[in-house]
N, C-alpha and C. Protein backbone atom coordinates (compact mmCIF):
# COMPACT_ATOMS: atom_id res chain seq x y z
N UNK A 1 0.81 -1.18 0.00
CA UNK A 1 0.00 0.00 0.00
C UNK A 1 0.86 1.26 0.00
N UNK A 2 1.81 1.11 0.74
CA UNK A 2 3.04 2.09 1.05
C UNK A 2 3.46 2.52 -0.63
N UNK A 3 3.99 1.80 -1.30
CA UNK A 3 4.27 2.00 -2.40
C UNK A 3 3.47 2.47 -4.02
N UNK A 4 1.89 2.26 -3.34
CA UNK A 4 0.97 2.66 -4.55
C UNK A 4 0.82 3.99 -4.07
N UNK A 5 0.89 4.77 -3.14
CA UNK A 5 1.40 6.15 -2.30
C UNK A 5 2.15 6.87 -3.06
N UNK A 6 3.11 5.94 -2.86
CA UNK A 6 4.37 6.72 -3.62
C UNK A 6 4.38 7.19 -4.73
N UNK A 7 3.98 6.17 -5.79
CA UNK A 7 3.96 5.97 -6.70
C UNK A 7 3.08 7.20 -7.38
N UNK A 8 1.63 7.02 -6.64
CA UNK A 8 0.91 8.53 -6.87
C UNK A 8 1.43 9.86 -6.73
N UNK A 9 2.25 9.56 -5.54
CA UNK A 9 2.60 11.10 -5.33
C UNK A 9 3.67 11.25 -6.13
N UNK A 10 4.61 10.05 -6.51
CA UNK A 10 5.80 10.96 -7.52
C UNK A 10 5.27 10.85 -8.85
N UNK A 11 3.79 10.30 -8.83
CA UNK A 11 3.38 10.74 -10.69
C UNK A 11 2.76 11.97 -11.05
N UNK A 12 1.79 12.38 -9.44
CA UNK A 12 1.15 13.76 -9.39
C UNK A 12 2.04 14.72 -9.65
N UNK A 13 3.27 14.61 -8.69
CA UNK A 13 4.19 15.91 -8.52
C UNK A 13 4.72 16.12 -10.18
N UNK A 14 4.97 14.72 -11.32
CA UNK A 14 5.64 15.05 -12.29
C UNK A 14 4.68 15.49 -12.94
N UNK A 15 3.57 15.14 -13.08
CA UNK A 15 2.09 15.98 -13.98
C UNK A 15 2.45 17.52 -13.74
N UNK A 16 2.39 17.36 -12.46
CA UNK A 16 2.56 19.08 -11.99
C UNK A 16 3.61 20.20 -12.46
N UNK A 17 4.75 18.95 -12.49
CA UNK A 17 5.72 19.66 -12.84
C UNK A 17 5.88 20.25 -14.61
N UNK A 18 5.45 19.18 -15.12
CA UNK A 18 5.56 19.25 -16.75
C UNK A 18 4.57 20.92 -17.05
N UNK A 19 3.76 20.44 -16.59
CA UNK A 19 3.00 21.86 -16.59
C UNK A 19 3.09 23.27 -16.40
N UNK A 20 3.95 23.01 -15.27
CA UNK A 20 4.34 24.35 -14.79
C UNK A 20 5.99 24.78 -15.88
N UNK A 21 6.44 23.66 -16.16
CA UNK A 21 7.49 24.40 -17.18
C UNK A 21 7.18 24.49 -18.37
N UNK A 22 5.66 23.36 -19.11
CA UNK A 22 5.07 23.98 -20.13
C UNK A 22 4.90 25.53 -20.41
N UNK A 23 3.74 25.89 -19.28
CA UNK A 23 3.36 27.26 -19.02
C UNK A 23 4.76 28.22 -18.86
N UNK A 24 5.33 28.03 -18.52
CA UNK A 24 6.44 29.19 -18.02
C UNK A 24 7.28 28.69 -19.78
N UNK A 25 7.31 28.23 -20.61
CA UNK A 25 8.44 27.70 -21.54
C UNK A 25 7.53 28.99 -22.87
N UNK A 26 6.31 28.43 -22.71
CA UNK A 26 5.18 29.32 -23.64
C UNK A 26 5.50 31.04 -23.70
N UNK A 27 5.66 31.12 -25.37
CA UNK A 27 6.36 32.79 -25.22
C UNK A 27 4.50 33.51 -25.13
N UNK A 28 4.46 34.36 -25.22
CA UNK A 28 3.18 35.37 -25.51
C UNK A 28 2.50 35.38 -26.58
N UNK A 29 3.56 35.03 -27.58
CA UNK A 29 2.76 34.91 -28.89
C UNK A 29 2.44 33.77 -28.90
N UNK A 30 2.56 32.45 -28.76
CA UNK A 30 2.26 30.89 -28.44
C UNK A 30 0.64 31.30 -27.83
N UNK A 31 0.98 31.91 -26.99
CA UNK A 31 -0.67 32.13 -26.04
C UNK A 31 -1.52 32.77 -26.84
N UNK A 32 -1.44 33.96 -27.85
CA UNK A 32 -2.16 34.31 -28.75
C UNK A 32 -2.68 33.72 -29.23
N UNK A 33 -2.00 32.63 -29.87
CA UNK A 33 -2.31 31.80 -30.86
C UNK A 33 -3.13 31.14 -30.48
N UNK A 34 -2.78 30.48 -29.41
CA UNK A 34 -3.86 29.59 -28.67
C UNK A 34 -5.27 30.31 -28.81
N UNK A 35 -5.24 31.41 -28.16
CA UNK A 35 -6.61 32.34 -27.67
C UNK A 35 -7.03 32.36 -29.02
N UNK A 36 -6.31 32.79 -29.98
CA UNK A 36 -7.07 33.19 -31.49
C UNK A 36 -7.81 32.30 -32.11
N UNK A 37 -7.08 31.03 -31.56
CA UNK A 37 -7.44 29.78 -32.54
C UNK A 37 -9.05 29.52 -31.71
N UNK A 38 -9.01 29.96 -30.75
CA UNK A 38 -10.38 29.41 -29.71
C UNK A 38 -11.08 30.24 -29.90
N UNK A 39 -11.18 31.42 -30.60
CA UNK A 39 -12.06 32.31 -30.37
C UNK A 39 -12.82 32.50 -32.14
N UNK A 40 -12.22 31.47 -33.28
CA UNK A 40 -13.00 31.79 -34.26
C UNK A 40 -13.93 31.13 -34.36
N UNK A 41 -14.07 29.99 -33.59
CA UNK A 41 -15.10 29.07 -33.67
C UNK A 41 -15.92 29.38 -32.12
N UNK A 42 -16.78 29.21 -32.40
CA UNK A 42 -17.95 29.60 -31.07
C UNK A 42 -18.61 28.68 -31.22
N UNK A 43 -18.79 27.52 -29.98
CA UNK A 43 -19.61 26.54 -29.91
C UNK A 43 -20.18 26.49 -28.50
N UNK A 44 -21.70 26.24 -27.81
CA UNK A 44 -21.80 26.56 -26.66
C UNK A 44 -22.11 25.05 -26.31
N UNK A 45 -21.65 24.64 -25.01
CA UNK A 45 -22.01 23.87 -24.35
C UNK A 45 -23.33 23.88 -23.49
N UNK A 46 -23.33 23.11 -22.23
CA UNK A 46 -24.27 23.11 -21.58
C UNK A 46 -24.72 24.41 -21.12
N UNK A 47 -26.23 25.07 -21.19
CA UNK A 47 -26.78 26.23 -20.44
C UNK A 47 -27.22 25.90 -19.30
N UNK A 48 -27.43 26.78 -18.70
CA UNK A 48 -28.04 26.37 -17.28
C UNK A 48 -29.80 26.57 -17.27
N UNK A 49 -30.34 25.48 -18.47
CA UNK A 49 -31.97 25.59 -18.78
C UNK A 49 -32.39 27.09 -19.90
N UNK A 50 -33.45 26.72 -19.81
CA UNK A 50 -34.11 27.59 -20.98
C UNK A 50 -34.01 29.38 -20.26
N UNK A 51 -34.15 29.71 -19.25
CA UNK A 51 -34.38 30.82 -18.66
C UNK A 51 -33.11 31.35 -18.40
N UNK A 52 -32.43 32.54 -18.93
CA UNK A 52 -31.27 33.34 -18.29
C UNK A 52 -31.22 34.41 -17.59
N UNK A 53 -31.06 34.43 -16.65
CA UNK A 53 -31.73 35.59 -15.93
C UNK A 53 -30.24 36.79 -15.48
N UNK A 54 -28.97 36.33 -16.52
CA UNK A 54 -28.26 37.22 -16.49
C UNK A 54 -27.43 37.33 -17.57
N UNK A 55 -26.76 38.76 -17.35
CA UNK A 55 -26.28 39.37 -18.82
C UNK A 55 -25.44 38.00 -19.09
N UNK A 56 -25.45 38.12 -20.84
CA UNK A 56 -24.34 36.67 -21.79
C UNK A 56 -24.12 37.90 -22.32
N UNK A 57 -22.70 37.34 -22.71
CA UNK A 57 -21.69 38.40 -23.51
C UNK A 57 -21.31 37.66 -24.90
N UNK A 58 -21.35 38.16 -25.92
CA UNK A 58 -21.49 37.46 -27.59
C UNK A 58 -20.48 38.64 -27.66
N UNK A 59 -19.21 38.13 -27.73
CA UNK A 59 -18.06 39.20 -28.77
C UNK A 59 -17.97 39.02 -30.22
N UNK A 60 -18.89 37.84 -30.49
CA UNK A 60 -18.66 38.11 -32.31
C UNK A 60 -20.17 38.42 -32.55
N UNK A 61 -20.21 38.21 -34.54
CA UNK A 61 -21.45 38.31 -34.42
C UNK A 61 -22.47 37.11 -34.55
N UNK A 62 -23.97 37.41 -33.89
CA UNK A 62 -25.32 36.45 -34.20
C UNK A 62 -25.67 37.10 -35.06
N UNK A 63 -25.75 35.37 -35.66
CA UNK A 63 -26.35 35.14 -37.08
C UNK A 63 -27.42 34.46 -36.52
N UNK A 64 -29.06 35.02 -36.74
CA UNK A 64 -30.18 34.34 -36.58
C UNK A 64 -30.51 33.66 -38.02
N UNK A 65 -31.34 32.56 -37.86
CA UNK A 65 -31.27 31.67 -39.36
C UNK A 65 -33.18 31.71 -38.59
N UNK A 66 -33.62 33.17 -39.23
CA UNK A 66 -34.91 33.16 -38.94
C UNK A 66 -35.89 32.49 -39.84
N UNK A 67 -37.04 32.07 -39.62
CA UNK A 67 -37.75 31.06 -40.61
C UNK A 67 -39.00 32.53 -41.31
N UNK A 68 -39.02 32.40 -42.36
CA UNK A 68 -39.64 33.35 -43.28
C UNK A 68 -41.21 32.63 -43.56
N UNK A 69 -42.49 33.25 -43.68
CA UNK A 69 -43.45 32.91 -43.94
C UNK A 69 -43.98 33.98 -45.96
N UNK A 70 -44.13 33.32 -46.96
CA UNK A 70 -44.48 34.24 -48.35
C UNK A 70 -45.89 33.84 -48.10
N UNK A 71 -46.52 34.91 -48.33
CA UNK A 71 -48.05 34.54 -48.69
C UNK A 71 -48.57 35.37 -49.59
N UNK A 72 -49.41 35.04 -50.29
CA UNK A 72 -50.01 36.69 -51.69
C UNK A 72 -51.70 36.57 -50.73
N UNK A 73 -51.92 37.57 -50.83
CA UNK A 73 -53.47 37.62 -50.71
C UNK A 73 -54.43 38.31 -51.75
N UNK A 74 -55.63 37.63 -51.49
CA UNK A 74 -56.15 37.89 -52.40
C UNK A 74 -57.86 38.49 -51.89
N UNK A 75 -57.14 39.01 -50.79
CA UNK A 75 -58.60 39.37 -50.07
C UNK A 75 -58.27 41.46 -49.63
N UNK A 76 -59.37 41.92 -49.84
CA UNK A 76 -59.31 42.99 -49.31
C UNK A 76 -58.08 43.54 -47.74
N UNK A 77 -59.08 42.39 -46.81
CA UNK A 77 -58.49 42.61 -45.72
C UNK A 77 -58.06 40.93 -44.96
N UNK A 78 -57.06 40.87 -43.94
CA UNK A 78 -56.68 39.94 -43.17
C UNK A 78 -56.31 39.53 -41.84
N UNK A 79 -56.48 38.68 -41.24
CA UNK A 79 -56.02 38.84 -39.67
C UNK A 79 -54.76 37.83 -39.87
N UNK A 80 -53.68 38.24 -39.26
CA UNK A 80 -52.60 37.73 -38.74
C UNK A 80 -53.24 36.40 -37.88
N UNK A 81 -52.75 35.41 -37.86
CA UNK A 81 -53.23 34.24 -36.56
C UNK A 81 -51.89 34.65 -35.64
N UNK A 82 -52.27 34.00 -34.33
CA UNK A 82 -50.84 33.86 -33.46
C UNK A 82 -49.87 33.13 -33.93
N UNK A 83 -50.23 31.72 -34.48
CA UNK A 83 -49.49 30.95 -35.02
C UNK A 83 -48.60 32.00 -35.75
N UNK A 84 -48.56 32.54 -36.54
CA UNK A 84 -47.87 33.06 -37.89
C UNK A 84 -46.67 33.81 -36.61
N UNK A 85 -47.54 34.63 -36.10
CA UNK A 85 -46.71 35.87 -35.48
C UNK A 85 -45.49 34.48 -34.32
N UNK A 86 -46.07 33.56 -34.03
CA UNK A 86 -44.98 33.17 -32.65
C UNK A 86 -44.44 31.63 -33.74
N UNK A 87 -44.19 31.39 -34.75
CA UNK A 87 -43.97 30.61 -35.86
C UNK A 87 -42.73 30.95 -36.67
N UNK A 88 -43.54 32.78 -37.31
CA UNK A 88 -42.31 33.68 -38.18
C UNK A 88 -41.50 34.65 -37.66
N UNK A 89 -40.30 34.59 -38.04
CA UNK A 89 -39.71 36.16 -37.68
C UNK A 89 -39.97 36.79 -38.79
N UNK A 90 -39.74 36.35 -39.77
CA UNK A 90 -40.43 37.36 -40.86
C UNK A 90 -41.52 37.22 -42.05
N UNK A 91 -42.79 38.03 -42.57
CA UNK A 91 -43.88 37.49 -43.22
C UNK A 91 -43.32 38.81 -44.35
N UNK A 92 -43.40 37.48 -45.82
CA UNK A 92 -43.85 38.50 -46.80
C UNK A 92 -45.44 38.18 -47.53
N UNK A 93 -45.75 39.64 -47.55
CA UNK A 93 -47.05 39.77 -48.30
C UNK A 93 -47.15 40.27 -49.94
N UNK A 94 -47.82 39.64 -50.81
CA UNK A 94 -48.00 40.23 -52.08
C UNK A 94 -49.25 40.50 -52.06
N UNK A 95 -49.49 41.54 -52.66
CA UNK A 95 -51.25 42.13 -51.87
C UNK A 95 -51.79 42.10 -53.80
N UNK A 96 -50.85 42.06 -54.96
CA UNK A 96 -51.36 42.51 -56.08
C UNK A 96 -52.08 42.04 -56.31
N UNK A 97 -52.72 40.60 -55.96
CA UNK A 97 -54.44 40.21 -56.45
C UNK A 97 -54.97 40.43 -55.89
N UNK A 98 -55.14 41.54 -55.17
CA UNK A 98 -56.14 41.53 -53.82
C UNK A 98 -57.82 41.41 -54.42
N UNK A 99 -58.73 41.29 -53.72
CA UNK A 99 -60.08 41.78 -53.99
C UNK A 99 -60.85 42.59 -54.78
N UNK A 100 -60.22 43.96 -54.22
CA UNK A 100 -60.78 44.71 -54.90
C UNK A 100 -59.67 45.36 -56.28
N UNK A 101 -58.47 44.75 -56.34
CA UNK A 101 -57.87 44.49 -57.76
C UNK A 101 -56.69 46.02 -57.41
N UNK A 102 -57.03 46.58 -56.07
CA UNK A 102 -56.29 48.09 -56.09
C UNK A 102 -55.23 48.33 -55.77
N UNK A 103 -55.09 47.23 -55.50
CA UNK A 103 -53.60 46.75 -54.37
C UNK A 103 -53.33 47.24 -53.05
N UNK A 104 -54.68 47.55 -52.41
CA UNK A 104 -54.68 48.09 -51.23
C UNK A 104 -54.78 46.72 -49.93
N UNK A 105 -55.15 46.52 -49.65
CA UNK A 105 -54.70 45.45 -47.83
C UNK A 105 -54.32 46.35 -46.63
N UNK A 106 -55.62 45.65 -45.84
CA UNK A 106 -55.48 45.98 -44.23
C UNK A 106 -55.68 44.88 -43.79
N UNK A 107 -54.29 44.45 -43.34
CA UNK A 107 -53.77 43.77 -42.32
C UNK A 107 -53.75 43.63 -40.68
N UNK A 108 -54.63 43.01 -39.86
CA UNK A 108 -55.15 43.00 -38.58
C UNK A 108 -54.37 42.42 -38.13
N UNK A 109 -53.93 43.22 -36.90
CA UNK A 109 -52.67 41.84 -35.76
C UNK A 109 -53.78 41.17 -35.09
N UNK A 110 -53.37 39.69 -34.62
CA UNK A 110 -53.99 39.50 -33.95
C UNK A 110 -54.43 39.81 -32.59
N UNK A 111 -55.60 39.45 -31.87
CA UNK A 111 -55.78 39.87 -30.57
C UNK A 111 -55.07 39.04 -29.30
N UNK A 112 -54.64 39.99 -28.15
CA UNK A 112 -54.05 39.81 -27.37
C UNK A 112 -54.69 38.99 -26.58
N UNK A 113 -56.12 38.31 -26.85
CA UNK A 113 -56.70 37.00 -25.68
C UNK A 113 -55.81 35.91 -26.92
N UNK A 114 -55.45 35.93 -28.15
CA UNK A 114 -54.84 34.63 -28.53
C UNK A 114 -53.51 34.43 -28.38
N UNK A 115 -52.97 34.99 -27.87
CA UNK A 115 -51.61 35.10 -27.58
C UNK A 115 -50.97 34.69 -26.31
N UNK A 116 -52.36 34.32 -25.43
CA UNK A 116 -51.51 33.95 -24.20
C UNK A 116 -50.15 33.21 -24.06
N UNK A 117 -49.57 32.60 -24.84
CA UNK A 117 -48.54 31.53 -24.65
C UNK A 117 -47.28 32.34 -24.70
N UNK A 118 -47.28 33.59 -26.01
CA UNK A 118 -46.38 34.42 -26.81
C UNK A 118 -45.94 35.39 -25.70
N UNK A 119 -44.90 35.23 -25.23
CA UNK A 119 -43.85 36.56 -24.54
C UNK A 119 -44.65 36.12 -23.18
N UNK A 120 -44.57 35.00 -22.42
CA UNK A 120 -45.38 35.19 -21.46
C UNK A 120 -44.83 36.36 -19.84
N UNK A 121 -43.43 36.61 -20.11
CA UNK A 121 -43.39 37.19 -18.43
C UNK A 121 -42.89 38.81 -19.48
N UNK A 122 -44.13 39.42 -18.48
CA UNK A 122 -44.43 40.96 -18.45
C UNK A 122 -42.53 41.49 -18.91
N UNK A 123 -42.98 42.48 -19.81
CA UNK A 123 -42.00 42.91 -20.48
C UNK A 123 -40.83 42.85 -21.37
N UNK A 124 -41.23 41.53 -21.57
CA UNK A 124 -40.50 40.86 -22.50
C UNK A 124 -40.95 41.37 -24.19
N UNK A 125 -39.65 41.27 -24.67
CA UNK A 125 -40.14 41.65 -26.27
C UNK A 125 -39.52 40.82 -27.17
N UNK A 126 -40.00 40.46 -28.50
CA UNK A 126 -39.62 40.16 -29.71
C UNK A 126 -39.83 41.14 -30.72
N UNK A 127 -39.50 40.91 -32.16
CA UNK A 127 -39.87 41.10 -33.63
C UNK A 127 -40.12 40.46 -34.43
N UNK A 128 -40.81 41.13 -35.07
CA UNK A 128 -41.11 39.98 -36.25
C UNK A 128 -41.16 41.59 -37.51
N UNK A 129 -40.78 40.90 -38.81
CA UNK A 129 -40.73 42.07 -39.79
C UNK A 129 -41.90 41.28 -40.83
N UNK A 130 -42.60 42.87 -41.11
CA UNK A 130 -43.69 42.06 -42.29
C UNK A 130 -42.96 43.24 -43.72
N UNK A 131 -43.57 42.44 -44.39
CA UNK A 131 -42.76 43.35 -45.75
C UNK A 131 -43.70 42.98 -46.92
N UNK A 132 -44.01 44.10 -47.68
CA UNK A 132 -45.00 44.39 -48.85
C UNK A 132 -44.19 44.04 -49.67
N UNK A 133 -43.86 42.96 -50.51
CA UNK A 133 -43.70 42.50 -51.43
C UNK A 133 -43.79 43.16 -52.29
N UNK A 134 -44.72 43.37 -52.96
CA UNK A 134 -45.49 44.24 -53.86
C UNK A 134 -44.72 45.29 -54.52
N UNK A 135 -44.16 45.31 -55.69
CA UNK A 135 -43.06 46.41 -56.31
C UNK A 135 -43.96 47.63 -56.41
N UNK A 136 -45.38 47.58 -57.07
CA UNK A 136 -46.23 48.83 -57.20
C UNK A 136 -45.93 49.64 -56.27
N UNK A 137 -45.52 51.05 -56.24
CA UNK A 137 -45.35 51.95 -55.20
C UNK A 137 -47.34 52.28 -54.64
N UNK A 138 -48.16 52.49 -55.79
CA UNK A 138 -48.94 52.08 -55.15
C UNK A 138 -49.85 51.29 -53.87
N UNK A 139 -49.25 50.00 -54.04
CA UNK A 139 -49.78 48.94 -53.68
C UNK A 139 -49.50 49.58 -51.81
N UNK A 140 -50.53 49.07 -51.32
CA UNK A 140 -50.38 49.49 -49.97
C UNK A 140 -50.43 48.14 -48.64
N UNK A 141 -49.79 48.02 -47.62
CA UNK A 141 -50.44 47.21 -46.23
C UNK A 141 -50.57 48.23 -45.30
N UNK A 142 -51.76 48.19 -45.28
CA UNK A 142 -52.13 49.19 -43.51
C UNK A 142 -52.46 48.23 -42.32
N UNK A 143 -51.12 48.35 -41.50
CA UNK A 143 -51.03 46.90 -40.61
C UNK A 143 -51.83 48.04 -39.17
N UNK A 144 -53.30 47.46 -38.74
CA UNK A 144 -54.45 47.38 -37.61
C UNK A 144 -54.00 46.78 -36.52
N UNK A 145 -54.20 47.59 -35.31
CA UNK A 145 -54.01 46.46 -33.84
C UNK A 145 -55.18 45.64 -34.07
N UNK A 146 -55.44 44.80 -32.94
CA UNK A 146 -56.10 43.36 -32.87
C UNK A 146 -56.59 43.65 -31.50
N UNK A 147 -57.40 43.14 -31.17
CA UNK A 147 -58.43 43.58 -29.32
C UNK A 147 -57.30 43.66 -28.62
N UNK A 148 -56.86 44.36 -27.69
CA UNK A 148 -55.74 44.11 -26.37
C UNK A 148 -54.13 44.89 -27.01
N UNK A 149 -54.29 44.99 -27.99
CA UNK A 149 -52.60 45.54 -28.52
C UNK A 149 -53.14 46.87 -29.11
N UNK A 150 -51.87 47.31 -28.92
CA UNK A 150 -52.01 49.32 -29.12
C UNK A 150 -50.55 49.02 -30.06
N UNK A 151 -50.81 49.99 -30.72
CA UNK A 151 -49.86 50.58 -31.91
C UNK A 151 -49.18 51.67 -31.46
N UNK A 152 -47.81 51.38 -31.58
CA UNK A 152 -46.90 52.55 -31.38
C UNK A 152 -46.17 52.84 -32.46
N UNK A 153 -46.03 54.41 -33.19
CA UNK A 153 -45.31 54.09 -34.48
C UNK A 153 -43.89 54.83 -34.12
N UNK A 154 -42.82 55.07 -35.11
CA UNK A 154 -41.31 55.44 -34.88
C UNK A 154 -41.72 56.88 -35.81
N UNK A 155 -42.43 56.99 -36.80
CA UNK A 155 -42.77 57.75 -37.36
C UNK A 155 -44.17 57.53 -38.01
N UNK A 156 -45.08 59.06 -38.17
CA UNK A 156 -46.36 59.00 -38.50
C UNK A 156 -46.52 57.86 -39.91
N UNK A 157 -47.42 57.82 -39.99
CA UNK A 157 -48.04 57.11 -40.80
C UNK A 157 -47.04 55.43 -41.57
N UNK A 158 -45.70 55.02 -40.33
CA UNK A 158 -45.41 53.51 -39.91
C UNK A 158 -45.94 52.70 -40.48
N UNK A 159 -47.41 52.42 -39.79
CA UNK A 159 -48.24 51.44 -39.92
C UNK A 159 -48.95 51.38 -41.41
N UNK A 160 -48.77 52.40 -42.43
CA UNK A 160 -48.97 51.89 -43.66
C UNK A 160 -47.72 51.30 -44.59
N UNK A 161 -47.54 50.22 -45.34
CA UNK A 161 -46.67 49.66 -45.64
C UNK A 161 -46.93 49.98 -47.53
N UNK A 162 -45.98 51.14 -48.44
CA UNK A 162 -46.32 50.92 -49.32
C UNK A 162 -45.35 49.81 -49.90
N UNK A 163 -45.37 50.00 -51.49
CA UNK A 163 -44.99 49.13 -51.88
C UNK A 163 -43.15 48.56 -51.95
N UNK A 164 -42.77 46.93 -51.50
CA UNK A 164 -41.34 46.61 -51.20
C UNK A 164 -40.87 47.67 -50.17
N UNK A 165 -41.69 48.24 -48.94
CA UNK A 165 -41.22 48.60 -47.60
C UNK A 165 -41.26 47.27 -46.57
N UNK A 166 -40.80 47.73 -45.68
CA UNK A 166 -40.87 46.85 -44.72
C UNK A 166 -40.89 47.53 -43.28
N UNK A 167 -41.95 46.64 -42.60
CA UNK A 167 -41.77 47.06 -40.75
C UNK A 167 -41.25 46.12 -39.90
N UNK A 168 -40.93 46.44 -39.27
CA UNK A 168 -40.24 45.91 -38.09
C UNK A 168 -41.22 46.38 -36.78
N UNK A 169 -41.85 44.93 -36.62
CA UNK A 169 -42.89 45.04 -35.53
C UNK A 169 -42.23 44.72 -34.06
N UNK A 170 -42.13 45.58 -33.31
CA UNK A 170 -41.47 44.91 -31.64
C UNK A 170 -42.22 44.46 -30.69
N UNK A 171 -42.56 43.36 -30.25
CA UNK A 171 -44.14 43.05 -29.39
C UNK A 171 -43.35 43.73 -28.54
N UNK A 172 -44.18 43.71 -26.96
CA UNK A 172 -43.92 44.07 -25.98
C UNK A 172 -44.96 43.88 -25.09
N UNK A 173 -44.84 42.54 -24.25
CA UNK A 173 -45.81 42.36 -23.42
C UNK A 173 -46.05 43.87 -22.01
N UNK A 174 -46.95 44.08 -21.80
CA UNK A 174 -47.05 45.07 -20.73
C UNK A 174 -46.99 44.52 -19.63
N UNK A 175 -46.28 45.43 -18.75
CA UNK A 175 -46.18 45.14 -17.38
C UNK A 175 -47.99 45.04 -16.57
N UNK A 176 -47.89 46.26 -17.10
CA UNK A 176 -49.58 46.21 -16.27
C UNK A 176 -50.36 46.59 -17.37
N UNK A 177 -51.42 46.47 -17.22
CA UNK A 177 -52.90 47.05 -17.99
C UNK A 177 -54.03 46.59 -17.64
N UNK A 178 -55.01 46.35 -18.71
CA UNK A 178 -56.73 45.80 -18.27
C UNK A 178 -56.52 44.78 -17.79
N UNK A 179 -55.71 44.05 -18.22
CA UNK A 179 -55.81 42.28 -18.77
C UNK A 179 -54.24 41.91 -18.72
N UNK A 180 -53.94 40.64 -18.20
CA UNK A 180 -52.48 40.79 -18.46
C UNK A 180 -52.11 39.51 -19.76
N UNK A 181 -53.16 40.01 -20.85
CA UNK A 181 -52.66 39.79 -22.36
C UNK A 181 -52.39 40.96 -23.25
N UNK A 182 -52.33 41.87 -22.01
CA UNK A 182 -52.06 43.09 -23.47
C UNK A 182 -50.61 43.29 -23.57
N UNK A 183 -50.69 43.84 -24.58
CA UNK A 183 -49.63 43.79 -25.59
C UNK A 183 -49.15 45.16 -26.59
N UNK A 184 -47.77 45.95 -26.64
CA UNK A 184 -48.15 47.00 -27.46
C UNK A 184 -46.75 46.53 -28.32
N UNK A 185 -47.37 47.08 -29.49
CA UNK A 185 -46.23 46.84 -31.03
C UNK A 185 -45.74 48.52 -31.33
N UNK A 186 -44.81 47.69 -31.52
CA UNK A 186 -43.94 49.31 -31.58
C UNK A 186 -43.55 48.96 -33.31
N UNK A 187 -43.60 50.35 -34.00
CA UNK A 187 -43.58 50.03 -35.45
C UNK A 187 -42.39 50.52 -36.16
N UNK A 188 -41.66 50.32 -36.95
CA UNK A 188 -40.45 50.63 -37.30
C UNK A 188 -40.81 50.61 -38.72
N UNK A 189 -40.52 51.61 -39.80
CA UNK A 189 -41.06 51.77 -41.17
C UNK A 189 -39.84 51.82 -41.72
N UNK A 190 -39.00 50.77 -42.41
CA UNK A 190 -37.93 51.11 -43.80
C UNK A 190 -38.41 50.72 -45.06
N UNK A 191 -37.61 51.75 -45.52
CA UNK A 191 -37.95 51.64 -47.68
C UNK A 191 -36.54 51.39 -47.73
N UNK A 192 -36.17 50.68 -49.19
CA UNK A 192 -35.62 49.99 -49.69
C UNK A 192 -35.23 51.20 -50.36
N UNK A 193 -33.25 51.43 -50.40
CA UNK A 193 -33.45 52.48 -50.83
C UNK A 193 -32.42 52.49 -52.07
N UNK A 194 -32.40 51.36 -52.93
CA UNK A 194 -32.20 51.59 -54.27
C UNK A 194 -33.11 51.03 -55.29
């Protein structure tokens, strides 16, 4: 027993030792290298569950590989389902067959009693971007709140989408209100600018 002792302790001490003159042998640039080589690839291991309840630090960049919904309509007007909105990050619309042939579309978010599942703890936000397809500068989407959600725009008249613009919708569950399914969208209006 005496000797399997030993044996450990003079194999620990030489582990120890190799190491410590590894490290001390290593110039600065050796260590760069190391660090550089570890830092182009980003792979995450285990999280600690679905919920983070503190700051993560991303020094390169996220790339989201968001899932896109195309649809043409062919109706005057439409309601968004929840599905679509907690499904897509981004919806394109082609409104040119619409109904009444004008290329006009009003687009309804849905209401905030169907959404219970979507953003459930108070103050939480997402986006989702909808975008008019539609090359006609004509052609219009006038995106409507839905029962329980209020419209906030970045600039007047946001919430009409003419033609190949795009919004950038930000949910935002409310802390407080009537009901705690409400919900306000904050609207972000870009044109495409060549």
């Amino acid at each position: 027993m005496n000797k399997l002792k030993v044996f450990l302790t003079v194999a620990l001490t030489l582990v120890i030792s190799a190491s410590v003159v590894f490290a001390i042998n290593m110039t600065v640039n050796e260590m760069l290298e190391i660090q550089n080589r570890a830092t182009n690839e980003v792979t995450f291991g285990a999280f600690p569950g679905g919920d983070i309840y503190q700051d993560v630090n991303f020094f390169q960049k996220e790339i989201s590989y968001n899932r896109t919904m195309a649809t043409t309509s062919s109706l005057e007007a439409s309601t968004l389902l929840a599905r679509e909105i907690t499904r897509y990050e981004r919806i394109e619309y082609d409104n040119s067959s619409d109904g009444g042939a004008d290329g006009l579309h009003t687009l309804t978010l849905p209401a905030s009693s169907t959404l219970t599942h979507f953003l459930p703890v108070n103050g939480s936000c997402t986006h989702t971007l909808i975008v008019n397809n539609e090359a006609t500068a004509a052609s219009s989407t006038t995106i409507t709140a839905g029962t329980g959600v209020a419209i906030n725009e970045a600039t007047d008249g946001a919430e009409i989408l003419g033609g190949t613009q795009t919004a950038d919708l930000m949910w935002c569950r409310n802390y407080s209100g009537t009901s705690a399914n409400d919900f306000t969208v904050y609207i972000t209006e870009y044109t495409a600018s060549d």
